[in-house]
PDB file of N, CA and C in Angstrom:
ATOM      1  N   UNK A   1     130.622 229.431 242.428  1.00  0.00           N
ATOM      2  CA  UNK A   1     131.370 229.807 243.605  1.00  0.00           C
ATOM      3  C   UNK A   1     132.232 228.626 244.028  1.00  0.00           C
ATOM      4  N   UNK A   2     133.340 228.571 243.772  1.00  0.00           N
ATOM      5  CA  UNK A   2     134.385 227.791 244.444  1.00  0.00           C
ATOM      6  C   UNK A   2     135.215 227.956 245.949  1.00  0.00           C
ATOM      7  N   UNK A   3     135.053 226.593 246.609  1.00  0.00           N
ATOM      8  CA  UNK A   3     135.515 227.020 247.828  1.00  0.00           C
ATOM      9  C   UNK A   3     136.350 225.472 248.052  1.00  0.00           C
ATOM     10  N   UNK A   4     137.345 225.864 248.709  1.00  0.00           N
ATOM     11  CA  UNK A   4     138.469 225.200 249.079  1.00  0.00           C
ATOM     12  C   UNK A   4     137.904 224.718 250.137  1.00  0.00           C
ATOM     13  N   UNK A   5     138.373 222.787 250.792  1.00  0.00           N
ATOM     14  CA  UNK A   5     138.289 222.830 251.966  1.00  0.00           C
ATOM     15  C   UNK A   5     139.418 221.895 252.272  1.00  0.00           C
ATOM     16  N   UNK A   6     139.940 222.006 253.712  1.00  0.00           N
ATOM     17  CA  UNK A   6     140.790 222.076 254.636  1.00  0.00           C
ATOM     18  C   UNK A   6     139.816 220.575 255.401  1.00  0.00           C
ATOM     19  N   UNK A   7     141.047 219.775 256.050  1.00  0.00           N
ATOM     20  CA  UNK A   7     140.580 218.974 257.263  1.00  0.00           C
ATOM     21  C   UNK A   7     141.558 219.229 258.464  1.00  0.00           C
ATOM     22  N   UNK A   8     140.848 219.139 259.214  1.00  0.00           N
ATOM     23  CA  UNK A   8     142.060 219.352 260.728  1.00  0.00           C
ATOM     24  C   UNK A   8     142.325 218.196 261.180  1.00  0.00           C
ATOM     25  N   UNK A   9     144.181 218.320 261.264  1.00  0.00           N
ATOM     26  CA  UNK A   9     144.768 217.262 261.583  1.00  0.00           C
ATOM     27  C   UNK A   9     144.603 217.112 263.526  1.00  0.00           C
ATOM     28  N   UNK A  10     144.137 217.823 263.997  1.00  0.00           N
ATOM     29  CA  UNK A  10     143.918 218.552 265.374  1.00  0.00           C
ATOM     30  C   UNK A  10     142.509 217.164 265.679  1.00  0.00           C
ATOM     31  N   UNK A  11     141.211 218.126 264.929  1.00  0.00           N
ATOM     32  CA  UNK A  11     140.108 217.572 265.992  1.00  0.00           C
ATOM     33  C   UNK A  11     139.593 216.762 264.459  1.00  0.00           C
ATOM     34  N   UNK A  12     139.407 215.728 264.873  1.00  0.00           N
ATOM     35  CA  UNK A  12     138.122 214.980 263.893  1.00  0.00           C
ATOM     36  C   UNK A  12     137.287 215.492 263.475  1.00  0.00           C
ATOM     37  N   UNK A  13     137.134 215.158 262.294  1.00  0.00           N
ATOM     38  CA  UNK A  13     135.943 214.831 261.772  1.00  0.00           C
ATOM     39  C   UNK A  13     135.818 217.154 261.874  1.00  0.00           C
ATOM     40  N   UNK A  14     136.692 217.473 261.539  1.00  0.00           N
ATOM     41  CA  UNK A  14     136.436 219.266 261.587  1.00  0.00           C
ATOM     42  C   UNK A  14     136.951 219.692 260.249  1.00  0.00           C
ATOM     43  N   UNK A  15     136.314 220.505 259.521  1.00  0.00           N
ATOM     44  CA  UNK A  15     136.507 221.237 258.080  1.00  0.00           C
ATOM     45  C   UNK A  15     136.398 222.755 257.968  1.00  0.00           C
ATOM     46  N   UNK A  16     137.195 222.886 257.232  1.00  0.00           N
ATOM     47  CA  UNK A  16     137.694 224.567 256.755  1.00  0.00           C
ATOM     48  C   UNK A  16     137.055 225.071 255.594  1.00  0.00           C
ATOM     49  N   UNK A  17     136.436 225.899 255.025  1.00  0.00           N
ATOM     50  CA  UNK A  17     135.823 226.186 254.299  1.00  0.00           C
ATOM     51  C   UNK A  17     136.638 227.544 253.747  1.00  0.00           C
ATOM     52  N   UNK A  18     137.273 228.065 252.452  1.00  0.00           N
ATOM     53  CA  UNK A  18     137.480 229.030 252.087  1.00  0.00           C
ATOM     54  C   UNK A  18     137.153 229.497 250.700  1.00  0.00           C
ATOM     55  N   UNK A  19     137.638 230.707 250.666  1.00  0.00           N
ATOM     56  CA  UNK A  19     137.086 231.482 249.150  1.00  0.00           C
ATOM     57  C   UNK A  19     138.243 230.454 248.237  1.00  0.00           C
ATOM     58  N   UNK A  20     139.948 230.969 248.773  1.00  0.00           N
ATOM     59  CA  UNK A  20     140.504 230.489 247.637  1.00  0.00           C
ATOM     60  C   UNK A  20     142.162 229.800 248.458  1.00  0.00           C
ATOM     61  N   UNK A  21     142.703 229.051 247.901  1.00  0.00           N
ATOM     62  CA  UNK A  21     143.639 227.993 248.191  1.00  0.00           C
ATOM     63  C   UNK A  21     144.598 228.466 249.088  1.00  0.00           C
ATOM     64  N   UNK A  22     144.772 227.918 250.280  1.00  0.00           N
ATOM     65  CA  UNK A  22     145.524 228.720 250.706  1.00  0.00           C
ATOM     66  C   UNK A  22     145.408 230.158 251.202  1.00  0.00           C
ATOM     67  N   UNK A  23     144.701 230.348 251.471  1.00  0.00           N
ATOM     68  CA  UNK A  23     144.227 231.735 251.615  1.00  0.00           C
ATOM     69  C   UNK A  23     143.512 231.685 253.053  1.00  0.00           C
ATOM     70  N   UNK A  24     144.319 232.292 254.243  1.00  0.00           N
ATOM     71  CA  UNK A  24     143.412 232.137 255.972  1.00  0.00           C
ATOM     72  C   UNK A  24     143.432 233.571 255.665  1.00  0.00           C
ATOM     73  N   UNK A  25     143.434 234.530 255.384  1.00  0.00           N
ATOM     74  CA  UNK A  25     143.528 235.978 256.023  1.00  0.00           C
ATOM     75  C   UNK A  25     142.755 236.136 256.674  1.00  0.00           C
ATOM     76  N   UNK A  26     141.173 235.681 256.218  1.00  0.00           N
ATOM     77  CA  UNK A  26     139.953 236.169 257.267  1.00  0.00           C
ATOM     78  C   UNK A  26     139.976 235.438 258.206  1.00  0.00           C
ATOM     79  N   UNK A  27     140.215 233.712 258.344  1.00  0.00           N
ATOM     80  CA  UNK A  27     140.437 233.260 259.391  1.00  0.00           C
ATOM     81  C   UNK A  27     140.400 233.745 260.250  1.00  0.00           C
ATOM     82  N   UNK A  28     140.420 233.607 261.539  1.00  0.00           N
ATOM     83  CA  UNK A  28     140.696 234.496 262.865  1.00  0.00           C
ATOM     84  C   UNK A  28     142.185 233.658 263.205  1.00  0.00           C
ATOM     85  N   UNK A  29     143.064 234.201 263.835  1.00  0.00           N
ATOM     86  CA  UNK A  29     144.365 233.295 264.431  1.00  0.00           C
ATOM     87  C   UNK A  29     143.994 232.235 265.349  1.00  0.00           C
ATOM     88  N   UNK A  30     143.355 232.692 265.970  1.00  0.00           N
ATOM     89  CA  UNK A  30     142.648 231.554 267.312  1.00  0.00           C
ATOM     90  C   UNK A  30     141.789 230.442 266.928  1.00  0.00           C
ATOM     91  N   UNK A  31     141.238 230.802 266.114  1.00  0.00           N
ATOM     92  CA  UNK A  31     140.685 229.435 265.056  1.00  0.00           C
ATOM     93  C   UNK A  31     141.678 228.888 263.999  1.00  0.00           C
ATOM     94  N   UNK A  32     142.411 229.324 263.754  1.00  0.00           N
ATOM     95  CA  UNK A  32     143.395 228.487 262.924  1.00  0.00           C
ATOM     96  C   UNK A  32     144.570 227.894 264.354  1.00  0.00           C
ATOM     97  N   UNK A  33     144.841 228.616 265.403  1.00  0.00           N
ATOM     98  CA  UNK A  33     145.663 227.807 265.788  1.00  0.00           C
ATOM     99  C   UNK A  33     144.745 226.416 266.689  1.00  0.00           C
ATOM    100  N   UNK A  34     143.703 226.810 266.798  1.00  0.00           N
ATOM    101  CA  UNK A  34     143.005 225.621 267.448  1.00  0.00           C
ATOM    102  C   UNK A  34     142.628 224.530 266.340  1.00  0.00           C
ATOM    103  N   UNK A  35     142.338 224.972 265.195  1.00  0.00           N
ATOM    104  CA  UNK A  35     142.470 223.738 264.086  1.00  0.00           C
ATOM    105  C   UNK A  35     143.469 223.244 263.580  1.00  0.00           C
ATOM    106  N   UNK A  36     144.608 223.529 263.930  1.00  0.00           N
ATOM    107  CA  UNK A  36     146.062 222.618 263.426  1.00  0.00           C
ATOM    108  C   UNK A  36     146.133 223.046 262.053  1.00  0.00           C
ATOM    109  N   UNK A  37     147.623 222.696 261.673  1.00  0.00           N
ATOM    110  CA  UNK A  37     147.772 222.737 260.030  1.00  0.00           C
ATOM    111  C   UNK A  37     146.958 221.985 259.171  1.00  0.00           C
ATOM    112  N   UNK A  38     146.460 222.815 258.429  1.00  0.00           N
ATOM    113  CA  UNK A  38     145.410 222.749 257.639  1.00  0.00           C
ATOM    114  C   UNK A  38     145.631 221.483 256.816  1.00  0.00           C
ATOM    115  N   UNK A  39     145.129 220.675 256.391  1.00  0.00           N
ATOM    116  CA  UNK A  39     145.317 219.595 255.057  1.00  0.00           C
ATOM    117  C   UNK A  39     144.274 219.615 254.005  1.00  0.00           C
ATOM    118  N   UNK A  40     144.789 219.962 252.948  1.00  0.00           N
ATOM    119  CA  UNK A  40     143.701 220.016 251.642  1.00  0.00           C
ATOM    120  C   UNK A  40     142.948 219.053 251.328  1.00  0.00           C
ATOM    121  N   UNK A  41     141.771 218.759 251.194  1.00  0.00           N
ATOM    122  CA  UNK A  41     140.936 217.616 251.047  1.00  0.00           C
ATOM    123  C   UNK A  41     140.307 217.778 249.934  1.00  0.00           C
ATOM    124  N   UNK A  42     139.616 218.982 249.188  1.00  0.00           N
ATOM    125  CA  UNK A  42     139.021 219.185 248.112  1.00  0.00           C
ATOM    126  C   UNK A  42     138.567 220.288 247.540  1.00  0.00           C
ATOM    127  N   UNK A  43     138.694 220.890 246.402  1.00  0.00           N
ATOM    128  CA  UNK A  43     138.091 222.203 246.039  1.00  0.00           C
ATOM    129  C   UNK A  43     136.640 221.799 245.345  1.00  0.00           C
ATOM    130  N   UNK A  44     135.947 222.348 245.792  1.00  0.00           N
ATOM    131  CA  UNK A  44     134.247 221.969 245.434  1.00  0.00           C
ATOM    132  C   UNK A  44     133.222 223.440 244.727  1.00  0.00           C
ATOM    133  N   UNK A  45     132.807 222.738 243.860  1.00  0.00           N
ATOM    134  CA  UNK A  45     132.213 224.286 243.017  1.00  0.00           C
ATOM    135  C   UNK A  45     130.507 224.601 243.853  1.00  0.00           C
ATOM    136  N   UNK A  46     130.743 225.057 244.618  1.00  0.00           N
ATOM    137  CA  UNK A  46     129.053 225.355 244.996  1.00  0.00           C
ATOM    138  C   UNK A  46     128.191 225.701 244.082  1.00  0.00           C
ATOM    139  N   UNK A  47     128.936 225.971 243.047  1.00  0.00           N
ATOM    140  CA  UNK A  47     127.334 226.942 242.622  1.00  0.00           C
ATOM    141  C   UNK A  47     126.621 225.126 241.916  1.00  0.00           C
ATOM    142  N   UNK A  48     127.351 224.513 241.848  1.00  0.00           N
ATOM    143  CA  UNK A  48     126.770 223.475 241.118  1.00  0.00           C
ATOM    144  C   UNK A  48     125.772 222.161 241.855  1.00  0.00           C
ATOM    145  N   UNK A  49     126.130 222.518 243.093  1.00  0.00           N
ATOM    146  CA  UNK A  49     126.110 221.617 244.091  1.00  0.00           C
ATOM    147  C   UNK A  49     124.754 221.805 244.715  1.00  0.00           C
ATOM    148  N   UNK A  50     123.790 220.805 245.168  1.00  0.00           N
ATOM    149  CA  UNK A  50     122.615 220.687 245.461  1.00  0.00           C
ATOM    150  C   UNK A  50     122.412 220.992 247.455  1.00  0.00           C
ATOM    151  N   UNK A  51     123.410 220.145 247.367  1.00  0.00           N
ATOM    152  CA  UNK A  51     123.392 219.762 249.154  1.00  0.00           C
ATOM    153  C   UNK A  51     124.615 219.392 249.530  1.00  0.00           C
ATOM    154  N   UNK A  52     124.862 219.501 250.296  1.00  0.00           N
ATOM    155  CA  UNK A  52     126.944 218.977 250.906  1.00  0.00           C
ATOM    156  C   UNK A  52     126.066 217.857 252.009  1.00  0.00           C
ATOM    157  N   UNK A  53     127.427 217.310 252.449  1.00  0.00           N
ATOM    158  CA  UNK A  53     127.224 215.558 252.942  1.00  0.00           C
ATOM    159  C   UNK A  53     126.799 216.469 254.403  1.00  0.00           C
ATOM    160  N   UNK A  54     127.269 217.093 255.461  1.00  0.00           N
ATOM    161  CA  UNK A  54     126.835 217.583 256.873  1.00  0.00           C
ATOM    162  C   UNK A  54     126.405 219.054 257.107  1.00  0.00           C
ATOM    163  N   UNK A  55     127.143 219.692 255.834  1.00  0.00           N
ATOM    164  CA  UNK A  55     126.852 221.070 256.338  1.00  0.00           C
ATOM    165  C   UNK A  55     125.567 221.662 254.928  1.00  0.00           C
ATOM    166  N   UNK A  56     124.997 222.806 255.953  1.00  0.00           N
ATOM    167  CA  UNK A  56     123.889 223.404 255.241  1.00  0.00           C
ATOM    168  C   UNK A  56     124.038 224.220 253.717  1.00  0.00           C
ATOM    169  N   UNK A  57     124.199 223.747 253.116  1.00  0.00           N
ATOM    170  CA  UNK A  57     124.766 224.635 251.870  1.00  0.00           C
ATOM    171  C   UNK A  57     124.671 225.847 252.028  1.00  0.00           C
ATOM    172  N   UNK A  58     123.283 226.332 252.103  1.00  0.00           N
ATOM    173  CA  UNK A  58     123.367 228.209 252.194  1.00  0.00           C
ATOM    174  C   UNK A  58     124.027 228.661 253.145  1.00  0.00           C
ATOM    175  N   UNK A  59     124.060 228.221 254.429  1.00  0.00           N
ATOM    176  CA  UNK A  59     124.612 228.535 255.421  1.00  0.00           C
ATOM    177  C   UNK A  59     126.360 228.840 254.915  1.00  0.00           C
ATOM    178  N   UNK A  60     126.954 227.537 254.159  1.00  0.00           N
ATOM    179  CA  UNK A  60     128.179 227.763 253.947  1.00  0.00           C
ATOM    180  C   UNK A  60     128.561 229.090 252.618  1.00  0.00           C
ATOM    181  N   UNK A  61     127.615 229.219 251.724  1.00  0.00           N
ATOM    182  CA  UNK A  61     127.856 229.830 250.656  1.00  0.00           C
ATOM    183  C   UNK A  61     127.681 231.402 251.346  1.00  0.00           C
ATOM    184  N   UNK A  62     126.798 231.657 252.387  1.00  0.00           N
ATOM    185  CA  UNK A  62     126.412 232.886 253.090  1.00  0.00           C
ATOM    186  C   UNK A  62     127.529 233.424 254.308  1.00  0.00           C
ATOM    187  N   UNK A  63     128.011 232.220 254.501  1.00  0.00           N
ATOM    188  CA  UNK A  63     129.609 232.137 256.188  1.00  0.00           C
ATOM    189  C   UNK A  63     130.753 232.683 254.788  1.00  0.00           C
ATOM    190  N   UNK A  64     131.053 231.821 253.616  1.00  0.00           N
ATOM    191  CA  UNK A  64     131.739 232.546 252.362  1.00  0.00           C
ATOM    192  C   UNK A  64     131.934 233.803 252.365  1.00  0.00           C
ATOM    193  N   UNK A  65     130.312 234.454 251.732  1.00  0.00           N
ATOM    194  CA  UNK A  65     130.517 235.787 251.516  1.00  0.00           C
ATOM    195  C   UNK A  65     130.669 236.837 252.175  1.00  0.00           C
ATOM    196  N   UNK A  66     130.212 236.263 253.766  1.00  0.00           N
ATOM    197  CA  UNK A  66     130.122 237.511 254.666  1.00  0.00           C
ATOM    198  C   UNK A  66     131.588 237.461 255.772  1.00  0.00           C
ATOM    199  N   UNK A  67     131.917 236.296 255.535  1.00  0.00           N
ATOM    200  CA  UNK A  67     133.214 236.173 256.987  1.00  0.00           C
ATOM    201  C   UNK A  67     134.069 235.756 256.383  1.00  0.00           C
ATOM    202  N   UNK A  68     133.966 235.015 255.134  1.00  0.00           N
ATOM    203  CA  UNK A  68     135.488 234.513 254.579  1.00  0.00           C
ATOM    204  C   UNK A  68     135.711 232.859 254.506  1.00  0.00           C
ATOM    205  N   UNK A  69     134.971 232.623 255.468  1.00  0.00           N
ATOM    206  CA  UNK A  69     135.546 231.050 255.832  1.00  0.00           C
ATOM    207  C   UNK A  69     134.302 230.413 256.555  1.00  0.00           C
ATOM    208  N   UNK A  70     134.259 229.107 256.363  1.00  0.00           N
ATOM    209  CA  UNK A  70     132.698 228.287 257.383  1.00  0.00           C
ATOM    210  C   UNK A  70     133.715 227.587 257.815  1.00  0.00           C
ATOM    211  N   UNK A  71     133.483 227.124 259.556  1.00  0.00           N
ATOM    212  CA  UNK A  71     133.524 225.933 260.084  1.00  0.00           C
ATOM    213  C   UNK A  71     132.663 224.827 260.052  1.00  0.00           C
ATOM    214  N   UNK A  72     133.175 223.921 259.704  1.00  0.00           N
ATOM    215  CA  UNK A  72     132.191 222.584 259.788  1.00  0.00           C
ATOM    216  C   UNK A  72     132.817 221.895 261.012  1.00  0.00           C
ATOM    217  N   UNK A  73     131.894 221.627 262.074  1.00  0.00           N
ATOM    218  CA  UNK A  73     132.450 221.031 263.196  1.00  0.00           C
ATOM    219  C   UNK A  73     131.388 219.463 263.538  1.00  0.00           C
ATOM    220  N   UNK A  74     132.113 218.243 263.414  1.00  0.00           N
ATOM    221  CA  UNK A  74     131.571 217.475 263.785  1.00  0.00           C
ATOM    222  C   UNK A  74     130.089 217.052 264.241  1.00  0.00           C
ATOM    223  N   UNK A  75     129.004 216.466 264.323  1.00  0.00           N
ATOM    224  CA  UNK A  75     128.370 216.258 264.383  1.00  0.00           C
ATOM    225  C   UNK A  75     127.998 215.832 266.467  1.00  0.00           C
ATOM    226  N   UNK A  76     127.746 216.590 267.054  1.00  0.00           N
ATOM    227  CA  UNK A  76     127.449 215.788 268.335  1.00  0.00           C
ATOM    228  C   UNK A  76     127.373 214.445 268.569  1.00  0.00           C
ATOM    229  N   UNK A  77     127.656 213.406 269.848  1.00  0.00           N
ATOM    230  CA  UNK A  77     127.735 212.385 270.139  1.00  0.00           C
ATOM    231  C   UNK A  77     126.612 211.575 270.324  1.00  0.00           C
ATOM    232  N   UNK A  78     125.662 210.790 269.995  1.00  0.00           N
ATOM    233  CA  UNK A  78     124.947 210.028 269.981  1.00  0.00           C
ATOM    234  C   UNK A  78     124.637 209.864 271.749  1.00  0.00           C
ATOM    235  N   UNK A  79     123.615 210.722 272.065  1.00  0.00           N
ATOM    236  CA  UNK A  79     123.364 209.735 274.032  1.00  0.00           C
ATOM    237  C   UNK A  79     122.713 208.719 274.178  1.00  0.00           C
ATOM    238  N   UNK A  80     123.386 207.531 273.818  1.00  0.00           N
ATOM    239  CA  UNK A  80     122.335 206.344 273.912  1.00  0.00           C
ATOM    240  C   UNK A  80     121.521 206.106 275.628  1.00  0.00           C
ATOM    241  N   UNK A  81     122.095 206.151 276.501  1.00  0.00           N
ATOM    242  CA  UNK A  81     121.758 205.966 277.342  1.00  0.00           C
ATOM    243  C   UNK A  81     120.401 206.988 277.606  1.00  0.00           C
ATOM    244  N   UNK A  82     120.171 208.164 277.313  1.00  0.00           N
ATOM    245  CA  UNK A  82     119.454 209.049 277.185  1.00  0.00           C
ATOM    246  C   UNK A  82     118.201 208.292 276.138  1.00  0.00           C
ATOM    247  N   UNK A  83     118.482 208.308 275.010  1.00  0.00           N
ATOM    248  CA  UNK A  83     117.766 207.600 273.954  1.00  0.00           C
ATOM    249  C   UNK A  83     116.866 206.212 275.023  1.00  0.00           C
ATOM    250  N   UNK A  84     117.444 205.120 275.496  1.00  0.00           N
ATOM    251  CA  UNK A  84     117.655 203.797 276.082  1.00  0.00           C
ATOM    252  C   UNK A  84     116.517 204.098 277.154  1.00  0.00           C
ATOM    253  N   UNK A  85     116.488 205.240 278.238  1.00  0.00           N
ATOM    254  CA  UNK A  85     115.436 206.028 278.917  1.00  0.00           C
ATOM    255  C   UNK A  85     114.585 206.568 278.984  1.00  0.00           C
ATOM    256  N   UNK A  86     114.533 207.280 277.838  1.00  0.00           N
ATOM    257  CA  UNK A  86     113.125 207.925 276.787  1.00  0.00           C
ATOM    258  C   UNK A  86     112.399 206.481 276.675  1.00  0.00           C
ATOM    259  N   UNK A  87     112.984 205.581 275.487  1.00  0.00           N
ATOM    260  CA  UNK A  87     112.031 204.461 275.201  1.00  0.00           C
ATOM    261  C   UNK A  87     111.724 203.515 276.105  1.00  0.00           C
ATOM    262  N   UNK A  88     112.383 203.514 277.301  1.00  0.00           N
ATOM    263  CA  UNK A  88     111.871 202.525 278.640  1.00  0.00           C
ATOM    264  C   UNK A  88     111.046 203.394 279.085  1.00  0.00           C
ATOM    265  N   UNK A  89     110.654 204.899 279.170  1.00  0.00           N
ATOM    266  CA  UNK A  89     109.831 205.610 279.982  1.00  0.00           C
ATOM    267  C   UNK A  89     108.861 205.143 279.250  1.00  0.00           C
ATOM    268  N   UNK A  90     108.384 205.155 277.622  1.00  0.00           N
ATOM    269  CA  UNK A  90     107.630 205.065 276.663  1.00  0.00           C
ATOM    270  C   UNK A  90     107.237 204.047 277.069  1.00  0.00           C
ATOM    271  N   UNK A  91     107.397 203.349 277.112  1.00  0.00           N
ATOM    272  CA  UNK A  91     107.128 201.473 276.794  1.00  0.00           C
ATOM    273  C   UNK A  91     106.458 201.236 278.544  1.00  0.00           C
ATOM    274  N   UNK A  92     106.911 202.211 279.686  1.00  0.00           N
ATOM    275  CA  UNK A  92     106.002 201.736 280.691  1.00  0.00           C
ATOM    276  C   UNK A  92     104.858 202.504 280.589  1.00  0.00           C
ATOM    277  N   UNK A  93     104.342 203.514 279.943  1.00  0.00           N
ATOM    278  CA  UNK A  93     102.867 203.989 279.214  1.00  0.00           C
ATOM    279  C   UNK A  93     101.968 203.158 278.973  1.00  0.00           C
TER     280      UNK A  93
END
């Protein structure tokens, strides 16, 4: 299974996932106009592939067959200060 992916020149660190090059039809419009013009980054063969670097493999090979396209959206922000509070609560235990 080969799938094309896209980076958005829009939001960081955000990826496009498709069946084949060039190809938004399933896209929705509102998700392509909120991800900016698309930029090609790599065509990748899933079926060969063990694990991808952020996103869930099945998840993407299953978003493929049933919708057309996966979003990969950034990873949430690190709350250190949150983190920094937990382990000071810990540490007065």
């Amino acid at each position: 299974m080969l799938s094309v992916v896209y980076k958005s020149l829009k939001k960081a660190e955000t990826y496009l996932f498709v069946e084949r090059r060039d190809d938004f039809s399933r896209v929705p419009d509102a998700l392509l106009a909120t991800f900016g013009t698309p930029k090609l980054t790599m065509i990748i063969n899933l079926a060969t592939k063990t694990h991808l670097g952020q996103a869930d493999l099945a998840k993407v090979r299953e978003a493929l067959i049933s919708q057309g396209y996966y979003l990969q959206l950034p990873p949430p922000p690190e709350n250190m200060l949150k983190q920094l509070r937990e382990q000071q609560a810990a540490n007065r235990q």
